[in-house]
C-alpha atoms as a PDB file:
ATOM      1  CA  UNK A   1      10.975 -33.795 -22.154  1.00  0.00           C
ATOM      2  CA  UNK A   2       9.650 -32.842 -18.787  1.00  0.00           C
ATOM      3  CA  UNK A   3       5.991 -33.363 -18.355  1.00  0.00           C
ATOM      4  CA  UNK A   4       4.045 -30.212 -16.831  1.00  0.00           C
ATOM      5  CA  UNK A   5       1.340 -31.128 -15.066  1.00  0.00           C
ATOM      6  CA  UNK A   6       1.054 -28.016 -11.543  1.00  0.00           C
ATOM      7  CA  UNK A   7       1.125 -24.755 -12.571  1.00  0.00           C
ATOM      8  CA  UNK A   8       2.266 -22.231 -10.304  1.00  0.00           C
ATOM      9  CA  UNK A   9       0.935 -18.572 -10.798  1.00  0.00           C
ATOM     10  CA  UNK A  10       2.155 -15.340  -9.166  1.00  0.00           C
ATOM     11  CA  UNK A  11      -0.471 -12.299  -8.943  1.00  0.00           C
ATOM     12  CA  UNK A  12      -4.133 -12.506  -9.971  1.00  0.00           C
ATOM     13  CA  UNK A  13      -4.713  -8.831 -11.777  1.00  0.00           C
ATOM     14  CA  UNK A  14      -5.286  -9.022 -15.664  1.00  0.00           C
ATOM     15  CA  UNK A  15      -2.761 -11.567 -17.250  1.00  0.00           C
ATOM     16  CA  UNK A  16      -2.557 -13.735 -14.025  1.00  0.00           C
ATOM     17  CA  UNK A  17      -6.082 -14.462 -13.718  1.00  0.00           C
ATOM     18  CA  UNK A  18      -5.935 -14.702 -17.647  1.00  0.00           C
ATOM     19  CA  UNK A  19      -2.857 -17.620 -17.431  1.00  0.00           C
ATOM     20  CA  UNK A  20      -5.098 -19.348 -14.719  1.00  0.00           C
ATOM     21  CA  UNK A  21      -7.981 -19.708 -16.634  1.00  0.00           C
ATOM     22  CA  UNK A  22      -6.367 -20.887 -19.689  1.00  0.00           C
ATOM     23  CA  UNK A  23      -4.083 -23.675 -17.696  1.00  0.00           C
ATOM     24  CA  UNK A  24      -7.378 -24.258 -15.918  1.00  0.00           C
ATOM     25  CA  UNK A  25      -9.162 -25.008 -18.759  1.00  0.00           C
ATOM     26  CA  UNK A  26      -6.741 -27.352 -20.080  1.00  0.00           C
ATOM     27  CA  UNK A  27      -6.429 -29.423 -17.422  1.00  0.00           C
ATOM     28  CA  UNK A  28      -3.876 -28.813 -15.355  1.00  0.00           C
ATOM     29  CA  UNK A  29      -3.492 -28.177 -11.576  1.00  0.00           C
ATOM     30  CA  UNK A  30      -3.143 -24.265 -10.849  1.00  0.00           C
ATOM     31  CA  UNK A  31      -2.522 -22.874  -7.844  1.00  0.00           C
ATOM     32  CA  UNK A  32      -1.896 -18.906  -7.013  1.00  0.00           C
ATOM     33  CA  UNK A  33      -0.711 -16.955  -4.735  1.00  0.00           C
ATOM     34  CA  UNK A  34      -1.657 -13.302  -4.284  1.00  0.00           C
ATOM     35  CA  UNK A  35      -0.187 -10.409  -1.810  1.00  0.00           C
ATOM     36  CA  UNK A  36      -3.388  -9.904   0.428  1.00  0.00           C
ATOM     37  CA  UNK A  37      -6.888 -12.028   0.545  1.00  0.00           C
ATOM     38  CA  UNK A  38      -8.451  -9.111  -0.941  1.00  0.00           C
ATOM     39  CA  UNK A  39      -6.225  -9.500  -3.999  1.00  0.00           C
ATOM     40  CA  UNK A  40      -7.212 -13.362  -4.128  1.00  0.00           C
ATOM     41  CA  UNK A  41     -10.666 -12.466  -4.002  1.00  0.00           C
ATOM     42  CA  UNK A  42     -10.365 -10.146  -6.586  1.00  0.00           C
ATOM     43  CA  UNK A  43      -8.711 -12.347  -8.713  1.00  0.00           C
ATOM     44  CA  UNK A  44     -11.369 -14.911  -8.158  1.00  0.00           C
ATOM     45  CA  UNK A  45     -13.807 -12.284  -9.350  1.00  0.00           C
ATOM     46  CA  UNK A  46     -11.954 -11.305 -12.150  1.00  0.00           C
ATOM     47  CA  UNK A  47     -11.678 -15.251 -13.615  1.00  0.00           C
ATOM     48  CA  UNK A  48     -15.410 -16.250 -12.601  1.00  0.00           C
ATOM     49  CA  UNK A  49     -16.559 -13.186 -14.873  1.00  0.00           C
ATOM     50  CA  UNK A  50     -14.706 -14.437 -17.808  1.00  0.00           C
ATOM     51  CA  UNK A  51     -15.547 -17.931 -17.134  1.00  0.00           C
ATOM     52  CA  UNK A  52     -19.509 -16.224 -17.228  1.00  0.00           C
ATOM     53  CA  UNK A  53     -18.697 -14.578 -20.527  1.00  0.00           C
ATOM     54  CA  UNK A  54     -17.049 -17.663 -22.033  1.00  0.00           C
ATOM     55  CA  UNK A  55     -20.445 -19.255 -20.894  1.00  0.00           C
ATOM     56  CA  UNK A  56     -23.162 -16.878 -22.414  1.00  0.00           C
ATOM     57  CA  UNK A  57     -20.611 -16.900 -25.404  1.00  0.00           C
ATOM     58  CA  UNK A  58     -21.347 -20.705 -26.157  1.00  0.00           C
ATOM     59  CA  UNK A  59     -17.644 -21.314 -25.936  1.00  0.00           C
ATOM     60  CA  UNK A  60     -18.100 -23.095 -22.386  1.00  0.00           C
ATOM     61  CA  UNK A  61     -20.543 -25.117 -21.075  1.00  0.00           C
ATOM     62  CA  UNK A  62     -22.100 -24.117 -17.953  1.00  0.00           C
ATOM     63  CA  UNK A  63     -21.564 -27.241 -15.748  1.00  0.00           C
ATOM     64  CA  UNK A  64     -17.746 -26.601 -16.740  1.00  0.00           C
ATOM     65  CA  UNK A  65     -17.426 -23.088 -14.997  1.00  0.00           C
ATOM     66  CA  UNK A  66     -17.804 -24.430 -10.960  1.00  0.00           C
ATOM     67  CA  UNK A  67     -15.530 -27.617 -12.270  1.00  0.00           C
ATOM     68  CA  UNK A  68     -13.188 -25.094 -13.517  1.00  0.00           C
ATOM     69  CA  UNK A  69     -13.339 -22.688 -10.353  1.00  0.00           C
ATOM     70  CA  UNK A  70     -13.015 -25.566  -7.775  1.00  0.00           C
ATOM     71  CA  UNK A  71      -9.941 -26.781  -9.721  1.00  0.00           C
ATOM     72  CA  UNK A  72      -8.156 -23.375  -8.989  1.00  0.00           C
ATOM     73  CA  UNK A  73      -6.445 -22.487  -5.638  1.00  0.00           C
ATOM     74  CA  UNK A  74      -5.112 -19.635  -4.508  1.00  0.00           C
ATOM     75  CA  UNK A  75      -3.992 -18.241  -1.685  1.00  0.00           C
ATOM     76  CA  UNK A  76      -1.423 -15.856  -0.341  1.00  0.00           C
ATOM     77  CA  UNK A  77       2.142 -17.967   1.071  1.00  0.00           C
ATOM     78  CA  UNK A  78       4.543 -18.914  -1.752  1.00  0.00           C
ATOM     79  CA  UNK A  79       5.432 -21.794  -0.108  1.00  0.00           C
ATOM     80  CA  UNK A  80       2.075 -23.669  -1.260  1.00  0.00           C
ATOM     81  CA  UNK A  81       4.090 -23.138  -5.134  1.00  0.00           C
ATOM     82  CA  UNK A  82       6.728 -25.602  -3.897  1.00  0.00           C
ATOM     83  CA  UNK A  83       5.528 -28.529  -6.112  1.00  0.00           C
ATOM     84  CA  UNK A  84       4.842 -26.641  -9.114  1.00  0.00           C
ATOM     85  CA  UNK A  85       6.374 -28.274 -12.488  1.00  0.00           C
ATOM     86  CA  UNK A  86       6.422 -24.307 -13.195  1.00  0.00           C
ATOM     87  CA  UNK A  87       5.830 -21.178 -11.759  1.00  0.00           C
ATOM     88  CA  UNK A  88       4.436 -18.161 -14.014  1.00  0.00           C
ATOM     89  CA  UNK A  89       4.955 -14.613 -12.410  1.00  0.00           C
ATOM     90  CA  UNK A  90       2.574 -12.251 -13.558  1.00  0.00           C
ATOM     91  CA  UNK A  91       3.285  -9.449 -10.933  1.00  0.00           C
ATOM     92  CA  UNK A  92       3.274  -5.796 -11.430  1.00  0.00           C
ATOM     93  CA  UNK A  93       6.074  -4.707 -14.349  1.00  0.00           C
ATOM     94  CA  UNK A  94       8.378  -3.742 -12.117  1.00  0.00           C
ATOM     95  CA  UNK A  95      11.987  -4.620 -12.161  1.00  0.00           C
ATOM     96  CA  UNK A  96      12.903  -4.210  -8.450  1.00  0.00           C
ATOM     97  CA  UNK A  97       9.528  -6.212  -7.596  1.00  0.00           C
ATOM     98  CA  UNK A  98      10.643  -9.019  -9.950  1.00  0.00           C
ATOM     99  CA  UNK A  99      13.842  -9.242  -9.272  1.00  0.00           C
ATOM    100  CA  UNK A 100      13.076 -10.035  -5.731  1.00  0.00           C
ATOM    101  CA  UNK A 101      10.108 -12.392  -6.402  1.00  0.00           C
ATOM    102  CA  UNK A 102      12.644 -14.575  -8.642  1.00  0.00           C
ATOM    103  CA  UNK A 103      15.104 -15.141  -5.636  1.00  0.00           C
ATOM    104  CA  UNK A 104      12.291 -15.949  -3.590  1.00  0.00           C
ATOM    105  CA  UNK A 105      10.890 -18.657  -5.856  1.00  0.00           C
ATOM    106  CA  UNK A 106      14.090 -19.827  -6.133  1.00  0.00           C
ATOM    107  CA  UNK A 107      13.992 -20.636  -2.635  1.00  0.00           C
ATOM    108  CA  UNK A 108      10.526 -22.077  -2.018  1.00  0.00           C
ATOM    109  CA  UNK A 109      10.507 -24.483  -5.057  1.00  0.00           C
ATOM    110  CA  UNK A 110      11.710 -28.037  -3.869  1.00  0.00           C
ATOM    111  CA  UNK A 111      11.996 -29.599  -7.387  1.00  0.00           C
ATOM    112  CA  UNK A 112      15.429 -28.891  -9.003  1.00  0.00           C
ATOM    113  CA  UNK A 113      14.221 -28.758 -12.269  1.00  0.00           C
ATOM    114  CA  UNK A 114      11.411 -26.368 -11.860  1.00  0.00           C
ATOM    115  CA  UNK A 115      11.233 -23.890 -14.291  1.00  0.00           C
ATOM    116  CA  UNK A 116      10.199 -19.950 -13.390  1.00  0.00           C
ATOM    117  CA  UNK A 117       8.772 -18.195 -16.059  1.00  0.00           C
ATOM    118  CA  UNK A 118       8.222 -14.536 -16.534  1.00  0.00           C
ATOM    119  CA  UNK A 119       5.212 -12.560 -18.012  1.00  0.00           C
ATOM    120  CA  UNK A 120       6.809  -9.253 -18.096  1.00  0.00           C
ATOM    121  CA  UNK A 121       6.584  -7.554 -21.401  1.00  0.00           C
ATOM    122  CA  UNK A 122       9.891  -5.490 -21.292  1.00  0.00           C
ATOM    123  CA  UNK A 123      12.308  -6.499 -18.186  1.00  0.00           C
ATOM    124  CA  UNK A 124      15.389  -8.219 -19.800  1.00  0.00           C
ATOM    125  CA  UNK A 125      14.766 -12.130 -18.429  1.00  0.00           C
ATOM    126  CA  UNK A 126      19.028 -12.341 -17.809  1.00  0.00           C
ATOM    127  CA  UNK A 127      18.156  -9.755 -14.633  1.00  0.00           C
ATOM    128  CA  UNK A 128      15.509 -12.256 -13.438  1.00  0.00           C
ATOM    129  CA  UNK A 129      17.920 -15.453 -13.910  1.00  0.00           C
ATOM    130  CA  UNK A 130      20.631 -14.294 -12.467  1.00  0.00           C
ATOM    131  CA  UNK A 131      18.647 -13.171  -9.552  1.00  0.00           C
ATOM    132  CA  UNK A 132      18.642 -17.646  -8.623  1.00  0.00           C
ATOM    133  CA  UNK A 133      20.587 -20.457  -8.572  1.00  0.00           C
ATOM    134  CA  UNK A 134      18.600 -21.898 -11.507  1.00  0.00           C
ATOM    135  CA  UNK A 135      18.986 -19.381 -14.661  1.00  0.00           C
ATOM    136  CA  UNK A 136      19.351 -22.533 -16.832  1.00  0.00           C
ATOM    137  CA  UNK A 137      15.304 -22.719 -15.706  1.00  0.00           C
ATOM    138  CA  UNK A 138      14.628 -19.181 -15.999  1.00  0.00           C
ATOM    139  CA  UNK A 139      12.479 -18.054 -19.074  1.00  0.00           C
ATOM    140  CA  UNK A 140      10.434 -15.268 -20.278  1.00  0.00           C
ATOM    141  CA  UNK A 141       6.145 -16.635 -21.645  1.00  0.00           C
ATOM    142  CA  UNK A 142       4.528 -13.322 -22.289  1.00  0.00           C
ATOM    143  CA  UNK A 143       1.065 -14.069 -22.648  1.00  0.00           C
ATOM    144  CA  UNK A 144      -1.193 -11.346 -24.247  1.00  0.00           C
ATOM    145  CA  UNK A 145      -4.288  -9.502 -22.839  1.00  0.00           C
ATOM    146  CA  UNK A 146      -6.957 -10.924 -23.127  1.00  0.00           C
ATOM    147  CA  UNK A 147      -5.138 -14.185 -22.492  1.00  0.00           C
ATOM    148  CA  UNK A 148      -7.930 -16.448 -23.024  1.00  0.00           C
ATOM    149  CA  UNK A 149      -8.493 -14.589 -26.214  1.00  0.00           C
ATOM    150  CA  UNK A 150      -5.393 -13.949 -27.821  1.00  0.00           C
ATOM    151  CA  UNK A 151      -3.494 -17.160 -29.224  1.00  0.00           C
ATOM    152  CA  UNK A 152       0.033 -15.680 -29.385  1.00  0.00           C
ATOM    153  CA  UNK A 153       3.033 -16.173 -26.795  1.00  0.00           C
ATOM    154  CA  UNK A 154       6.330 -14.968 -26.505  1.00  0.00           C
ATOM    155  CA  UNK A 155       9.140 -17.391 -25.378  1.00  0.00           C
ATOM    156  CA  UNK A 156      12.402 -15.295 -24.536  1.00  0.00           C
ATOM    157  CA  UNK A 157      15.076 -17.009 -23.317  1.00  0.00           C
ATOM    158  CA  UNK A 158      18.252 -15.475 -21.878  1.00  0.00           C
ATOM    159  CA  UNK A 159      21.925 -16.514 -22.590  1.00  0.00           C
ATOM    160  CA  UNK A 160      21.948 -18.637 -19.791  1.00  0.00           C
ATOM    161  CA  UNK A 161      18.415 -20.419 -20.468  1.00  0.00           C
ATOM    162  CA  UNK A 162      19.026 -23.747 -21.366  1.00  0.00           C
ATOM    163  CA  UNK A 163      17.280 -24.920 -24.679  1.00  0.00           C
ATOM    164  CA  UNK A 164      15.859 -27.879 -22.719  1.00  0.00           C
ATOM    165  CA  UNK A 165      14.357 -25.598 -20.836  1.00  0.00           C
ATOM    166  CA  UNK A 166      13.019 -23.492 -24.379  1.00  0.00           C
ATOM    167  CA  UNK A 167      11.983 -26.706 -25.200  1.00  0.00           C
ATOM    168  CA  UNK A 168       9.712 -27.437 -22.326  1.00  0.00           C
ATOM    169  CA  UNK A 169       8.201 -24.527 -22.116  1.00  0.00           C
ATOM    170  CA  UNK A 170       7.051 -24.025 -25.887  1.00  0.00           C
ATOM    171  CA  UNK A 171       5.706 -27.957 -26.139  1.00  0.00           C
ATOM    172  CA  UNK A 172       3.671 -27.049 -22.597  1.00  0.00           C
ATOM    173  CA  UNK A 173       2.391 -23.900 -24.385  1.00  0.00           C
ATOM    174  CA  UNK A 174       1.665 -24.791 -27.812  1.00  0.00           C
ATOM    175  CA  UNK A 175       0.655 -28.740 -26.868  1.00  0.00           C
ATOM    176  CA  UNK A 176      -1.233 -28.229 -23.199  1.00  0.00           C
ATOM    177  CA  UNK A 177      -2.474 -24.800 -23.794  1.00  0.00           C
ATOM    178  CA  UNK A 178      -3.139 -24.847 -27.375  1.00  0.00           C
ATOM    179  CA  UNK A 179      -1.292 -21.359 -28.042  1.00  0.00           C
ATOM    180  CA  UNK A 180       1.416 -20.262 -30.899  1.00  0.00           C
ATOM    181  CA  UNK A 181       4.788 -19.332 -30.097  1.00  0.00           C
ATOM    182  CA  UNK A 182       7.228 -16.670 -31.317  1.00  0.00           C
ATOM    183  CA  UNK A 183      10.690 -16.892 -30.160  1.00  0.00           C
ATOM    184  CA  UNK A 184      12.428 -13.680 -29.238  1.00  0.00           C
ATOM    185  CA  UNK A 185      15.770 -11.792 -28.259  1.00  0.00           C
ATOM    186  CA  UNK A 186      15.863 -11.287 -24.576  1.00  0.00           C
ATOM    187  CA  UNK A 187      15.821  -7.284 -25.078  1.00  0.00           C
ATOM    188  CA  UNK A 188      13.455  -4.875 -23.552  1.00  0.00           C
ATOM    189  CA  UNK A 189       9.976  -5.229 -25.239  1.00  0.00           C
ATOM    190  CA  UNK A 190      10.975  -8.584 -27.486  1.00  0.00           C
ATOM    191  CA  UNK A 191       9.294  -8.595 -30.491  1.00  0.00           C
ATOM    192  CA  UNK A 192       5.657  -7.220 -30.333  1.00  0.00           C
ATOM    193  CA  UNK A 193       5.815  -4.176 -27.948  1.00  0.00           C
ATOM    194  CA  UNK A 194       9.396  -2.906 -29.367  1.00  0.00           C
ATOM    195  CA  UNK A 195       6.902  -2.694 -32.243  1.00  0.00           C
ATOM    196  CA  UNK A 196       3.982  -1.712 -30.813  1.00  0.00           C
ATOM    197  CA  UNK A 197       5.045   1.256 -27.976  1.00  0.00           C
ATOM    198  CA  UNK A 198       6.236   3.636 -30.442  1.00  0.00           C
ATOM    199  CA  UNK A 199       3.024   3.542 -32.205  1.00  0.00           C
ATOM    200  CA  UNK A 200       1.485   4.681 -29.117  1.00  0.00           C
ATOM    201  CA  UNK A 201       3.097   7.200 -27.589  1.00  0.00           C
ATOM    202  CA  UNK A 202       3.294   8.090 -31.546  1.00  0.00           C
ATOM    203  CA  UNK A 203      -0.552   8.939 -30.861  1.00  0.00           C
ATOM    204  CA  UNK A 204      -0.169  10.364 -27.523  1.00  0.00           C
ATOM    205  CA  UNK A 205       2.390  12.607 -28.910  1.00  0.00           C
ATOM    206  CA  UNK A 206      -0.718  13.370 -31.228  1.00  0.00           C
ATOM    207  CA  UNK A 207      -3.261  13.752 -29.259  1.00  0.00           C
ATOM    208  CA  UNK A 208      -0.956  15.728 -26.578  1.00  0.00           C
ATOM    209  CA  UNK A 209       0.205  18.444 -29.264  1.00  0.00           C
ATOM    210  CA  UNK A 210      -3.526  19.192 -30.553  1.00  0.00           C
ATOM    211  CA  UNK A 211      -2.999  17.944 -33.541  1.00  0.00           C
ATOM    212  CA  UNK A 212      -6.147  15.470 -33.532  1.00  0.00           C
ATOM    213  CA  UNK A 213      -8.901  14.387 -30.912  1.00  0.00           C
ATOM    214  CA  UNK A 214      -8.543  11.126 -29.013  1.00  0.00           C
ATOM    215  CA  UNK A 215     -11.691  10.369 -31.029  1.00  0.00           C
ATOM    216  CA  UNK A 216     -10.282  11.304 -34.323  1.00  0.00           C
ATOM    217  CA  UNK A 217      -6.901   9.470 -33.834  1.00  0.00           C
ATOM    218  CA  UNK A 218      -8.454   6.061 -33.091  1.00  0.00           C
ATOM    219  CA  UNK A 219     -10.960   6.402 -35.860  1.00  0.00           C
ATOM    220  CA  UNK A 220      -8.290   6.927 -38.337  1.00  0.00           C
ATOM    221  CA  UNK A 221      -6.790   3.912 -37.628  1.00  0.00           C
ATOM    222  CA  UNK A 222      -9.619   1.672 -37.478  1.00  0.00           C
ATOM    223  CA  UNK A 223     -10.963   2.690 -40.553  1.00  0.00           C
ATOM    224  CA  UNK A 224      -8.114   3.766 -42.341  1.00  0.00           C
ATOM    225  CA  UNK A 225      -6.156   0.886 -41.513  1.00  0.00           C
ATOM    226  CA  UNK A 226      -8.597  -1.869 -40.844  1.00  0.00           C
ATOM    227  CA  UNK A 227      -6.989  -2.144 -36.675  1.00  0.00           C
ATOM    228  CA  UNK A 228      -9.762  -3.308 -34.795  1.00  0.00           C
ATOM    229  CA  UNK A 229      -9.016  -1.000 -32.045  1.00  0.00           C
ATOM    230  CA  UNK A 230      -7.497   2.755 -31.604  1.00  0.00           C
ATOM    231  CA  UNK A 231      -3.999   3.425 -30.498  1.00  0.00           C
ATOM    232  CA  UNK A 232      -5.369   5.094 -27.532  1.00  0.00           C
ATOM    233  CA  UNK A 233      -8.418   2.927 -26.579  1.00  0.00           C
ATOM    234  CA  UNK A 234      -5.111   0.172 -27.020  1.00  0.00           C
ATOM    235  CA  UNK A 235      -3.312   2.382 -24.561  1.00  0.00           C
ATOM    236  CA  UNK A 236      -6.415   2.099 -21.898  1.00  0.00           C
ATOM    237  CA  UNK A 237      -6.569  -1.840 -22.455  1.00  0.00           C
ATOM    238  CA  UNK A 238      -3.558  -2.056 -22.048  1.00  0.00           C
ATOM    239  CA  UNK A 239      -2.965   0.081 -18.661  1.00  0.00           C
ATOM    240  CA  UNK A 240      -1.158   3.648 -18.765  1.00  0.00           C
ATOM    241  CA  UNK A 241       1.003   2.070 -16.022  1.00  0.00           C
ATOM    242  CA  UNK A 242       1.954  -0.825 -17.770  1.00  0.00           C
ATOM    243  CA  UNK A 243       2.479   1.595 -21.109  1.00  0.00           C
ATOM    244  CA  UNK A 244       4.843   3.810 -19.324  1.00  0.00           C
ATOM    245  CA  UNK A 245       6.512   1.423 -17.701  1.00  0.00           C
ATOM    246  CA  UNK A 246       7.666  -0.399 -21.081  1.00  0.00           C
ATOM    247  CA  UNK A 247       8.353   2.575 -22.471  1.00  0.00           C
ATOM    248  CA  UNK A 248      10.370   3.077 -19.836  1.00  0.00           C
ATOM    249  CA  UNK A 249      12.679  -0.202 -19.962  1.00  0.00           C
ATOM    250  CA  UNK A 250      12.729   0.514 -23.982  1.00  0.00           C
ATOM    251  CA  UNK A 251      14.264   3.857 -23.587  1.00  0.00           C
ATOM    252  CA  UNK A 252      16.681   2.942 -20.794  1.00  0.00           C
ATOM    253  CA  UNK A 253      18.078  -0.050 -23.024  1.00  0.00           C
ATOM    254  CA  UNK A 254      18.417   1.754 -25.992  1.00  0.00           C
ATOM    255  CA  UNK A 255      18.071   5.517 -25.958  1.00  0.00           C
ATOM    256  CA  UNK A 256      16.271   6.314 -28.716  1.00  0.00           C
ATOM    257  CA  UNK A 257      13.898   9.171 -28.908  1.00  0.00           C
ATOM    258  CA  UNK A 258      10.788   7.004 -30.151  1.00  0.00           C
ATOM    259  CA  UNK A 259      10.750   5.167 -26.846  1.00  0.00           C
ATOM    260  CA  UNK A 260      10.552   7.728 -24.823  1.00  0.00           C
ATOM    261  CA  UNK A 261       7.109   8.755 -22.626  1.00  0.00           C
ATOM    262  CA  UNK A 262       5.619  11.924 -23.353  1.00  0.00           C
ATOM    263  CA  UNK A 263       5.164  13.890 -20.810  1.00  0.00           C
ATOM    264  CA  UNK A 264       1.269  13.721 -20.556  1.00  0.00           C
ATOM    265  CA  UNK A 265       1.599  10.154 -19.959  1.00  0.00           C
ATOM    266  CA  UNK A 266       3.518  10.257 -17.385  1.00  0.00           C
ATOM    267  CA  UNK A 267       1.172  12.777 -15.932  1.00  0.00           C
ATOM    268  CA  UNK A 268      -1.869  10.804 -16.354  1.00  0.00           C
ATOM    269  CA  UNK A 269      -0.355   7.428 -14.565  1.00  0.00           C
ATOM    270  CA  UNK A 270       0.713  10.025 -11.773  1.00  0.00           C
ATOM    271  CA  UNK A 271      -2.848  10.909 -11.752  1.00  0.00           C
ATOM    272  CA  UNK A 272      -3.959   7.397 -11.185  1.00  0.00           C
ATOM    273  CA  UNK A 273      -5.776   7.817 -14.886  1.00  0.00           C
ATOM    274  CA  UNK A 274      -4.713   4.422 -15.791  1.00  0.00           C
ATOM    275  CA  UNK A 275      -7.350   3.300 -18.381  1.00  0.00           C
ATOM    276  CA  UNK A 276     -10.017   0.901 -18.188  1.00  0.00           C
ATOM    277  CA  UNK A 277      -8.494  -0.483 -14.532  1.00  0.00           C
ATOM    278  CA  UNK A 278      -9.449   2.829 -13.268  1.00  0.00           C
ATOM    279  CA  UNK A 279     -12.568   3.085 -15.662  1.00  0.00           C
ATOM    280  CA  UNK A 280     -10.892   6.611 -16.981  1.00  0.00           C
ATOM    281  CA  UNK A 281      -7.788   7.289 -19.685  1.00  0.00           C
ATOM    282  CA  UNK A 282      -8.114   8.572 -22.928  1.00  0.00           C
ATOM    283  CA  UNK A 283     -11.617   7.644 -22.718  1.00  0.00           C
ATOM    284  CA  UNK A 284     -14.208   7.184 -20.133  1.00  0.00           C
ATOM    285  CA  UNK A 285     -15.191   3.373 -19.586  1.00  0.00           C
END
């Protein structure tokens, strides 16, 4: 059993700066690396303001959030990820992108057993192993958004991930990070959004054809079904982006009609009308 102590993280948006905080506050070293210094500072931004929330929350102590934030680097060359135990890529969910970012890693990490993890929610992980020398090491850990809220990860493994490596990874994440594991199929969406993206372009499909308000659609869920959020506000949380571009990898693995994006979804991520990122979707934030 391999003992995971530095924690490599790829891309500070959402889930990355999510994954640092919660390896952050267990512990362990982090380091990240972001495409531009305005991205890092971003990030930065993004974690401090969560850290503040945990804070007036009572579920951190306030002399913990500059111990916290001092114990995080980040920065913009790979090469500073070299002596990570494991590296967590939490880039854009893009296939091309990842692909690439894989065979990089591959070539910047100097231990042999490092292991490269995967955050993507719908990208088979076999395309992302075979992209190194290492898809033994190669696993899929989708973490949830919020990530310091939200207790559940994914561990996908592809049929070339060894179960050493399955192992590893689920003792780091349930032990270190104090999380609960599923363990899924490497195909597109695993378990949780192969469930969840139909139901939501089910009620964009809705809301597209007329046949109920945006207003309407998420209030019959909530109270007729006890969700604590809407389909659509979901949709926003989630990012239109990162909605379509599930829906996308669902429908190209398996062809079926409920995966695939309705039209005004498409439209609206064309329009930059991503959600609460863009502080306007479905709803205005």
């Amino acid at each position: 059993m391999r003992t995971i102590e530095r924690v490599g993280i790829v891309g500070c948006g959402l889930m990355g700066s999510g994954i640092a905080e919660v390896c952050a506050r267990a512990g362990l070293d982090v380091t990240i690396v972001e495409t531009s210094q305005s991205a890092a500072d971003a990030g930065v931004m993004r974690i401090t303001k969560s850290l503040d929330r945990a804070v007036r929350s009572g579920k951190l102590e306030a002399g913990d959030k500059e111990r916290l934030l001092d114990g995080i680097r980040i920065g913009t060359d790979l090469d500073r990820l070299s002596p990570c135990d494991i590296v967590v890529e939490a880039v854009a969910e893009d296939q091309k992108l990842k692909v690439e970012l894989f065979h990089r890693l591959d070539q910047v990490m100097h231990g042999a057993d490092a292991i490269l993890a995967s955050n993507t929610s719908s990208i088979p992980i076999m395309k992302l192993g075979i992209a190194t020398r290492r898809p033994d090491l190669v696993v899929g850990v989708h973490f949830f958004n919020p990530v310091p809220v939200l207790n559940l990860v994914e561990i996908v493994p592809s049929l070339l991930t060894s179960e050493d490596t399955v192992s590893d990874v689920v003792s780091f994440v349930t032990t270190a990070l104090g999380k609960r594991t599923i363990r899924c199929q490497d195909r597109a969406g695993f378990v949780v959004n192969a469930l969840l993206i139909p139901y939501l372009l089910s009620a964009i499909r809705m809301f597209e054809s007329g046949f109920a308000s945006a207003d309407d659609i998420d209030t019959g869920m909530i109270e007729g079904c006890n969700h604590p959020m809407g389909p659509l506000h979901l949709a926003d949380l989630i990012g239109l982006d990162t909605t379509l571009a599930v829906a996308e990898s669902l429908y190209a693995e398996f062809k079926e009609p409920l995966y695939a994006p309705p039209p005004l979804l498409s439209r609206m991520v064309e329009a930059g009308l991503l959600g609460r990122k863009t502080e306007r979707g479905f709803f205005a934030y």
